[in-house]
C-alpha atoms as a PDB file:
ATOM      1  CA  UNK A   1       0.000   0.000   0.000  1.00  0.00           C
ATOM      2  CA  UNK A   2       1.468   3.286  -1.142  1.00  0.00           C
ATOM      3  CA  UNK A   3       1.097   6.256   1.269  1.00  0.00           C
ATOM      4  CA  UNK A   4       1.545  10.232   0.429  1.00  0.00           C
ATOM      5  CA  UNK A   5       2.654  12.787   3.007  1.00  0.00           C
ATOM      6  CA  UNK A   6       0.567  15.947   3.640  1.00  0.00           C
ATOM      7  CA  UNK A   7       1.605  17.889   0.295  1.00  0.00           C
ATOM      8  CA  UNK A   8       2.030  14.750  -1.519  1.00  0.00           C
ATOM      9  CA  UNK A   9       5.791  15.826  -2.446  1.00  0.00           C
ATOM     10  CA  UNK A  10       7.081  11.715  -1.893  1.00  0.00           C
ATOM     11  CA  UNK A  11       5.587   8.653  -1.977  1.00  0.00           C
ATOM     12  CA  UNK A  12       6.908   5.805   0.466  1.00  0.00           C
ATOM     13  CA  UNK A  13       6.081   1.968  -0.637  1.00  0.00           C
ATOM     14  CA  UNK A  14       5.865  -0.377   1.853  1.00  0.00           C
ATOM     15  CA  UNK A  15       9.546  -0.772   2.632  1.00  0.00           C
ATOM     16  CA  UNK A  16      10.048   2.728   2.856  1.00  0.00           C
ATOM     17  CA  UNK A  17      11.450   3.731  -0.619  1.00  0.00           C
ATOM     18  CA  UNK A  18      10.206   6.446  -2.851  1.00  0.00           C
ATOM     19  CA  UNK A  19       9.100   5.640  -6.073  1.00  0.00           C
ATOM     20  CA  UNK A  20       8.864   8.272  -8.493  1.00  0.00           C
ATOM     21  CA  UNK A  21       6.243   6.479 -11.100  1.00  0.00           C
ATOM     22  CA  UNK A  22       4.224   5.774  -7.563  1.00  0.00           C
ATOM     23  CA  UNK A  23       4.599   9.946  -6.855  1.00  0.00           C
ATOM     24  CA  UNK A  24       3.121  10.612 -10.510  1.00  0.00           C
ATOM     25  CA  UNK A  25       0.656   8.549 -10.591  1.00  0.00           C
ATOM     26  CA  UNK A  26      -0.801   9.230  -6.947  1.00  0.00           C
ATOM     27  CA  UNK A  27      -0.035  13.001  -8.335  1.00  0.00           C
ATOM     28  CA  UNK A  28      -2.448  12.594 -11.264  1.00  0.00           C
ATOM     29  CA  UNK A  29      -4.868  10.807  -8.944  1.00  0.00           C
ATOM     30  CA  UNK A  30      -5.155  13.701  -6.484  1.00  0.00           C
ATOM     31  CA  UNK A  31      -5.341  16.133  -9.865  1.00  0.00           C
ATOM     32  CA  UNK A  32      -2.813  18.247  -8.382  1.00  0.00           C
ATOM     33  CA  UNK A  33      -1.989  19.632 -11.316  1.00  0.00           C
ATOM     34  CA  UNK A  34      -4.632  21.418 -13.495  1.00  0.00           C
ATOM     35  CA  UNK A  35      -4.474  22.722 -16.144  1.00  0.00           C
ATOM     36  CA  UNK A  36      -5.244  26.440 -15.983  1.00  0.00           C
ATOM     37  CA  UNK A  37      -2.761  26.618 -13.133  1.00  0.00           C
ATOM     38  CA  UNK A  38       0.513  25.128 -14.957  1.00  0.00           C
ATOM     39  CA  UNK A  39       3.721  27.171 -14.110  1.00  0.00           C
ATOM     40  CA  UNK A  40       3.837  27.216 -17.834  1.00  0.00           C
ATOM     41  CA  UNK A  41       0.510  29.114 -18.299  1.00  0.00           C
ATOM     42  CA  UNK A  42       1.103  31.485 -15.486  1.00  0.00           C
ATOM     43  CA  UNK A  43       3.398  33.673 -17.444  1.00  0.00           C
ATOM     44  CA  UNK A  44       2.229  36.494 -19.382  1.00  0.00           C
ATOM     45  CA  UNK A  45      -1.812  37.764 -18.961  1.00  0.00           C
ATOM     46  CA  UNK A  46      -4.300  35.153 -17.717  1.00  0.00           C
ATOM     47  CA  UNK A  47      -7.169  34.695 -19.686  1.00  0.00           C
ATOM     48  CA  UNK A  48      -9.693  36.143 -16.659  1.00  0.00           C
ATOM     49  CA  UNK A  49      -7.626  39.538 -16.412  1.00  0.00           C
ATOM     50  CA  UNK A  50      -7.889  39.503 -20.026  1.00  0.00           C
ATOM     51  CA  UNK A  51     -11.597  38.911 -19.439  1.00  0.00           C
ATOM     52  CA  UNK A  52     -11.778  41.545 -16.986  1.00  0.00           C
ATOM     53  CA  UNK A  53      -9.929  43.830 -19.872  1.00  0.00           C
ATOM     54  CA  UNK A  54     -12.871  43.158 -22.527  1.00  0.00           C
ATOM     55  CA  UNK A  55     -15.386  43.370 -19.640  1.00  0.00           C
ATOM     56  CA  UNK A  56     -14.241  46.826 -18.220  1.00  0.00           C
ATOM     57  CA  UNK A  57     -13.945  48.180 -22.057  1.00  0.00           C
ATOM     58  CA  UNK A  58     -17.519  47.035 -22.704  1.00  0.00           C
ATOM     59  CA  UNK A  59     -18.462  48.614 -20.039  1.00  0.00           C
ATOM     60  CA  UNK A  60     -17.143  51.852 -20.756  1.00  0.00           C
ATOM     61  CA  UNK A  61     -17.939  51.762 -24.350  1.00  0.00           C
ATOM     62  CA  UNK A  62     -22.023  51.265 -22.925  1.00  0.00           C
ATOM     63  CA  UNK A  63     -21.468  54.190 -20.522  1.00  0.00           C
ATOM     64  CA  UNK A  64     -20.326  56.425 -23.279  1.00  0.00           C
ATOM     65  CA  UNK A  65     -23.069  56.059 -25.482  1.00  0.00           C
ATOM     66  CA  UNK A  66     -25.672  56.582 -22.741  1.00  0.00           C
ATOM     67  CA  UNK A  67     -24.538  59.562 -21.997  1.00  0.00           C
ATOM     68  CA  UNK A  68     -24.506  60.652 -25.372  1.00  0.00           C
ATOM     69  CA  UNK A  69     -27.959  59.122 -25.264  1.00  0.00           C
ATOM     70  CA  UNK A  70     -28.862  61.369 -22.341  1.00  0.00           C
ATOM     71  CA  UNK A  71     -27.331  64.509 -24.243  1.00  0.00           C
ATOM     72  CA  UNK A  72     -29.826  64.156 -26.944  1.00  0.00           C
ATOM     73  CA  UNK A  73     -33.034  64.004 -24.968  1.00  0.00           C
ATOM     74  CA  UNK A  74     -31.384  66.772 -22.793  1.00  0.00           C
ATOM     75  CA  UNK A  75     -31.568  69.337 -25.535  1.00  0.00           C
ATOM     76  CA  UNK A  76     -34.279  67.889 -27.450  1.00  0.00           C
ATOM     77  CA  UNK A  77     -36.339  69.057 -23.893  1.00  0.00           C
ATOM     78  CA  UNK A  78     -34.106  72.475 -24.103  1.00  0.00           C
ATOM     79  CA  UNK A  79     -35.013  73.178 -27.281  1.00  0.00           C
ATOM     80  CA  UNK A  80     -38.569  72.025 -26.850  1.00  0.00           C
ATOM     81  CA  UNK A  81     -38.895  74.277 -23.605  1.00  0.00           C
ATOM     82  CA  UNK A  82     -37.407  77.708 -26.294  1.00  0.00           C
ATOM     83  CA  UNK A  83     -40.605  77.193 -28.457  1.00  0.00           C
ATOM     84  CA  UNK A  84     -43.405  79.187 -28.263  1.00  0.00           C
ATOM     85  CA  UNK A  85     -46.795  77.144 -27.650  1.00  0.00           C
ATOM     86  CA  UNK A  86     -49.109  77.436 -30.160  1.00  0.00           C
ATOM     87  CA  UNK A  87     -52.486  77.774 -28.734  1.00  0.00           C
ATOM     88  CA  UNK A  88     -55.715  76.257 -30.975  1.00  0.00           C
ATOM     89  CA  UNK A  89     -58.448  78.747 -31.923  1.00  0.00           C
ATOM     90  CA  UNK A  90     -60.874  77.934 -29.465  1.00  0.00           C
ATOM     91  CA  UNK A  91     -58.200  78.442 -27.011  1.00  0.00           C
ATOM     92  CA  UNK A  92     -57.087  81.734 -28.216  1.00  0.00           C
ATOM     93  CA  UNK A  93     -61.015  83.408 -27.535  1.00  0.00           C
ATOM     94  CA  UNK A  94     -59.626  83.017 -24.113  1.00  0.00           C
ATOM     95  CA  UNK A  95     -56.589  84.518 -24.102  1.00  0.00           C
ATOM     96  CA  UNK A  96     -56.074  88.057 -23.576  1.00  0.00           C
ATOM     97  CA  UNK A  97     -52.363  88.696 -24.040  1.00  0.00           C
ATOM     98  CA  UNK A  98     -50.371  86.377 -25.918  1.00  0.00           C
ATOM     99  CA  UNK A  99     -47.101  87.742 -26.032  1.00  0.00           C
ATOM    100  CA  UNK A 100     -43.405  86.614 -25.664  1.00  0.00           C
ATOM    101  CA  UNK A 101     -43.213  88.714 -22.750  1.00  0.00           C
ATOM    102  CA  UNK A 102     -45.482  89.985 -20.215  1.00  0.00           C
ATOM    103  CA  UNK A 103     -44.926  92.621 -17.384  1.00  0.00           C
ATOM    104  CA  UNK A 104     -47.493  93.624 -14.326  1.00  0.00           C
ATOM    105  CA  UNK A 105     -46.492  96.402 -12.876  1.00  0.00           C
ATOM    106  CA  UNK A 106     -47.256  97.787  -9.403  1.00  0.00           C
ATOM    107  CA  UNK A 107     -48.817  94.805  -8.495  1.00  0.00           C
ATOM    108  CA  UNK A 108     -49.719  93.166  -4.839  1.00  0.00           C
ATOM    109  CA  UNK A 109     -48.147  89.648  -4.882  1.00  0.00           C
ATOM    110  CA  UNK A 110     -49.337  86.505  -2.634  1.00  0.00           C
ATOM    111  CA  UNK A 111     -46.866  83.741  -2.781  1.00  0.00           C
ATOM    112  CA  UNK A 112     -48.750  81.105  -1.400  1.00  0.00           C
ATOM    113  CA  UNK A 113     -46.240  80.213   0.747  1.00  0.00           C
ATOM    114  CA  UNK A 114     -47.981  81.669   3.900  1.00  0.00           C
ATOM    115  CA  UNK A 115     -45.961  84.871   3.921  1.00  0.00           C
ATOM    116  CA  UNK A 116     -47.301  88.246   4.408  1.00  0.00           C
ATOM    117  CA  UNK A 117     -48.657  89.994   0.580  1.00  0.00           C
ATOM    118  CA  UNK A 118     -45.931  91.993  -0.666  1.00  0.00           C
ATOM    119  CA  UNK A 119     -47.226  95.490  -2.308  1.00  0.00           C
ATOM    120  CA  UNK A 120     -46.074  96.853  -5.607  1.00  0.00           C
ATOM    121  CA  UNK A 121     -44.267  94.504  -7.226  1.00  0.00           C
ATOM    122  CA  UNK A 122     -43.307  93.961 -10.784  1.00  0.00           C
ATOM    123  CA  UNK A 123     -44.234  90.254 -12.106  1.00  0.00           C
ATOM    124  CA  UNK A 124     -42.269  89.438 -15.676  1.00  0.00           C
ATOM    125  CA  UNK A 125     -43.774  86.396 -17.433  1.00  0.00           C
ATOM    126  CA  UNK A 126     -42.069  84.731 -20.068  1.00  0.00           C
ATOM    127  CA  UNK A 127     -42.846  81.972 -22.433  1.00  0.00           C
ATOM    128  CA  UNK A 128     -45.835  81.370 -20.191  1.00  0.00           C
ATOM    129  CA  UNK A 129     -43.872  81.449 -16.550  1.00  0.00           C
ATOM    130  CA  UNK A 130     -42.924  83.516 -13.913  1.00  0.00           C
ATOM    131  CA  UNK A 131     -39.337  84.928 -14.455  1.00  0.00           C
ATOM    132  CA  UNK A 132     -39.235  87.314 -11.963  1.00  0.00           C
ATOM    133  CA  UNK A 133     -40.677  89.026  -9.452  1.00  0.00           C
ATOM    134  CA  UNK A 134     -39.708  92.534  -8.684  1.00  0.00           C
ATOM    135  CA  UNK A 135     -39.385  95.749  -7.049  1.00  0.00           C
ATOM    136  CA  UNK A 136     -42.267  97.986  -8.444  1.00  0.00           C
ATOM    137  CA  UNK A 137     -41.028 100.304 -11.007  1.00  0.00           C
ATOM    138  CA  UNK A 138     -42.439 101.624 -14.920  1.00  0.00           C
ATOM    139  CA  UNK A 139     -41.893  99.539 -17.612  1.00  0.00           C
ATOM    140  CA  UNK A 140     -42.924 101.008 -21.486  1.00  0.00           C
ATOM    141  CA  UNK A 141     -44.121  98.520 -23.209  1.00  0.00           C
ATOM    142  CA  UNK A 142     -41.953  97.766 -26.533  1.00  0.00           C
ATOM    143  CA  UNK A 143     -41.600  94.929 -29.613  1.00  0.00           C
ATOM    144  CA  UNK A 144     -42.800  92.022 -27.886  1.00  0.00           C
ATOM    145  CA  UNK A 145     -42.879  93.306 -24.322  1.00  0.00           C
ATOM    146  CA  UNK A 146     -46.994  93.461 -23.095  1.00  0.00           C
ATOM    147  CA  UNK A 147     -47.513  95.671 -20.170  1.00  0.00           C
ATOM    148  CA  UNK A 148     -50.727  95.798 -18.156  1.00  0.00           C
ATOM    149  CA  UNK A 149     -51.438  98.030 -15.693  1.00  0.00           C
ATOM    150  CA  UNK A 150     -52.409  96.488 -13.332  1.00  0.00           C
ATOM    151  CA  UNK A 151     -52.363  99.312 -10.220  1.00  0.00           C
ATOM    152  CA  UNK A 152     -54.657  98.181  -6.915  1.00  0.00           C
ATOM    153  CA  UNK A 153     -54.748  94.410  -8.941  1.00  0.00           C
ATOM    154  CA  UNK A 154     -53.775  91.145  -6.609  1.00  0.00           C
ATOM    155  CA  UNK A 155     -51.774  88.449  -8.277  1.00  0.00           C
ATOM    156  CA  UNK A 156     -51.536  85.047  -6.519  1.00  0.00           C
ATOM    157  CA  UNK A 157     -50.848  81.396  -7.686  1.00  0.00           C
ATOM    158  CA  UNK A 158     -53.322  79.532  -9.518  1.00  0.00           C
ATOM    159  CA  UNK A 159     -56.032  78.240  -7.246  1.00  0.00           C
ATOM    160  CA  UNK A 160     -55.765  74.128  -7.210  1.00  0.00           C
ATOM    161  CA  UNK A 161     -59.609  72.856  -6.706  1.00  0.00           C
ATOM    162  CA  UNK A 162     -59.884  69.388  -4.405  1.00  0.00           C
ATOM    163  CA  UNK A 163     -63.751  69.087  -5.011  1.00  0.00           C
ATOM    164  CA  UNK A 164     -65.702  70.204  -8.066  1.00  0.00           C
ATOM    165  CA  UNK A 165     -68.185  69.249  -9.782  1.00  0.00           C
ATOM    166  CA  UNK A 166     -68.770  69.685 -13.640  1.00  0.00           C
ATOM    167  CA  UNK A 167     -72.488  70.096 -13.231  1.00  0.00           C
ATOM    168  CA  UNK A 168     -75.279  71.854 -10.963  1.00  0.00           C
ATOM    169  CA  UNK A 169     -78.282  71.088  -9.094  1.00  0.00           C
ATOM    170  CA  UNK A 170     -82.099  72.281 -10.103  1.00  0.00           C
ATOM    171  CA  UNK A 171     -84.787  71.599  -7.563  1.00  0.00           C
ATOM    172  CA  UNK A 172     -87.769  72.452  -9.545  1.00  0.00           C
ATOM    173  CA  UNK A 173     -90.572  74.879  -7.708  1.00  0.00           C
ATOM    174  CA  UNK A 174     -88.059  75.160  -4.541  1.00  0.00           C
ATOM    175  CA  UNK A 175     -90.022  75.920  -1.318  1.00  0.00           C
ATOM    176  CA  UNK A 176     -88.262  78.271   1.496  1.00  0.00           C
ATOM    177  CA  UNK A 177     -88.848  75.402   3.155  1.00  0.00           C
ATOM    178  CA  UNK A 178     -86.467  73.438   1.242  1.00  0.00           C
ATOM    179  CA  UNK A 179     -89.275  71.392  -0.468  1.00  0.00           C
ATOM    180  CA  UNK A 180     -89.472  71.046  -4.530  1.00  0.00           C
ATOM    181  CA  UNK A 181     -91.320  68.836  -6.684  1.00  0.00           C
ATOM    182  CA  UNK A 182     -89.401  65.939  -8.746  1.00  0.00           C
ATOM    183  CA  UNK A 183     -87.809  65.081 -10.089  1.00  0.00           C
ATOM    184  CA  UNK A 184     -84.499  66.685  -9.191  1.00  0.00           C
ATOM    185  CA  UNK A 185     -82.385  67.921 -12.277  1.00  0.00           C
ATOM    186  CA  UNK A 186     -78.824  67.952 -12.726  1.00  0.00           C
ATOM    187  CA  UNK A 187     -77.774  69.486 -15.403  1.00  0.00           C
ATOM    188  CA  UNK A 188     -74.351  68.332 -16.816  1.00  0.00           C
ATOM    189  CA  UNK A 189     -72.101  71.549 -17.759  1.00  0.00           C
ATOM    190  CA  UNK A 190     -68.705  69.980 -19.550  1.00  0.00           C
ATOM    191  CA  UNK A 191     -68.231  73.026 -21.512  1.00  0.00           C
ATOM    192  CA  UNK A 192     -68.884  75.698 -19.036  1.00  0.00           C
ATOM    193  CA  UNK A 193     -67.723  74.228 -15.820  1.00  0.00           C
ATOM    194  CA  UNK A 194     -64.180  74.433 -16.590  1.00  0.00           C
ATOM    195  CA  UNK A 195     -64.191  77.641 -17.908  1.00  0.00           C
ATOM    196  CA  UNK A 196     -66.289  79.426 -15.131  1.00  0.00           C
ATOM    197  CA  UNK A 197     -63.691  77.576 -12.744  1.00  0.00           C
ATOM    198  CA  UNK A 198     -60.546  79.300 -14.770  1.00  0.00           C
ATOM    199  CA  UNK A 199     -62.428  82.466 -14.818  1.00  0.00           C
ATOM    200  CA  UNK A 200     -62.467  82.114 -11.066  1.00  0.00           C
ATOM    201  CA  UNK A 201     -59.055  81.838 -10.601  1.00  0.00           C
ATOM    202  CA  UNK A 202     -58.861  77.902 -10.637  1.00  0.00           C
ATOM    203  CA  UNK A 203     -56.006  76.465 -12.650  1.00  0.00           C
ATOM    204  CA  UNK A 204     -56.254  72.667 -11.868  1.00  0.00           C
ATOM    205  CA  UNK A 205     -59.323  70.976 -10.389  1.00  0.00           C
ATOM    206  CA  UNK A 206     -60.201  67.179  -9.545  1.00  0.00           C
ATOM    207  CA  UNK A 207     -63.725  66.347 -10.206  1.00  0.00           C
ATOM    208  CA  UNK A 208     -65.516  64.247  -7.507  1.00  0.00           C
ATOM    209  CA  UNK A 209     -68.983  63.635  -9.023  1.00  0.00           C
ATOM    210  CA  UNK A 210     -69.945  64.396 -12.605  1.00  0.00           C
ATOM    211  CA  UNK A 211     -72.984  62.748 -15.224  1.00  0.00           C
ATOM    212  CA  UNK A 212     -70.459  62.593 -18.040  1.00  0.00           C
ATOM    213  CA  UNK A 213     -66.874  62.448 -17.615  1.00  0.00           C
ATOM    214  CA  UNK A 214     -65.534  62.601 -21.686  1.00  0.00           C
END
């Protein structure tokens, strides 16, 4: 019975002698040897950091065009943002100043923040949004430039409605004390809800209850 010391480096038959075809083959039985970690192979790159080479430049190569990807939308939005919205007929029987830029002078200004109104202040719109907001002062209008004035006039953020309702309530023949006869009407306003709402200073509403929601 052959037996093999702790790292295997001699083998020792039963009388005690080492026998080197006995050290090979209990060598090849115990697979010391493999392949990929030959003295012979060792020199020079191994293939996994060569793997981690291609990996890495992959990697990089991915990372450059997403941000190149990320460019593009980037001033696609920028240039989107520069262009002046085009408002639809209907829209534009609304509208009473459509210009690039907008200026209310002498104005008292509520932030909606919960801080104290701030008298005369001059509000500069542009492109549809606040720009500035500053010290009152007279501004000529010029090419472009709208000015209202707008002297003793409050401006404050859009109002945002929780609960409205895009129709109203009839209660035919109503009694003062609170009886009618039925049946109870409600009217369904699509077309002038909305609009009475804006004209009250509402800029963004949820409905909670309406007969036709198209």
């Amino acid at each position: 019975m052959l037996q093999c010391d702790l790292n295997c480096s001699r083998v020792v038959g039963p009388l005690g002698a080492s026998s080197p075809a006995a050290r090979f083959r209990t060598a090849t039985e115990f697979s010391l040897a493999e392949p990929e970690f030959q003295p012979e192979k060792a020199s020079g790159p191994s293939r996994l950091n060569q793997y981690n080479v291609v990996n890495i430049r992959d990697a990089m190569n991915r990372c450059r065009w997403l941000l190149l990807l990320i460019l593009v939308v980037l001033s696609a939005v920028a240039l989107n943002a520069q262009q002046p919205s085009v408002l639809s007929p209907l829209t534009q029987k609304y509208v009473r100043v459509n210009s690039p830029r907008v200026v209310l002078p002498h104005v008292r200004v509520i932030d909606g923040t919960g801080k104290q109104a701030v008298d005369d202040q001059n509000v500069v719109i542009e492109g549809g949004k606040i720009v500035a907001v500053q010290p009152g002062a007279d501004v000529a209008s010029s090419n472009g430039v709208t000015v209202l004035d707008l002297r003793g006039y409050t401006v404050m953020p859009g109002i945002v409605g929780m609960h409205n309702h895009l129709y109203h309530i009839a209660r035919p023949n109503l009694q003062a004390n609170g009886d009618w006869e039925d049946p109870l009407l409600v009217p369904q306003m699509t077309f002038s809800s909305p609009r009475l709402y804006l004209a009250a200073g509402v800029t963004t509403m949820r409905t909670t209850g309406s007969g036709d929601l198209r």
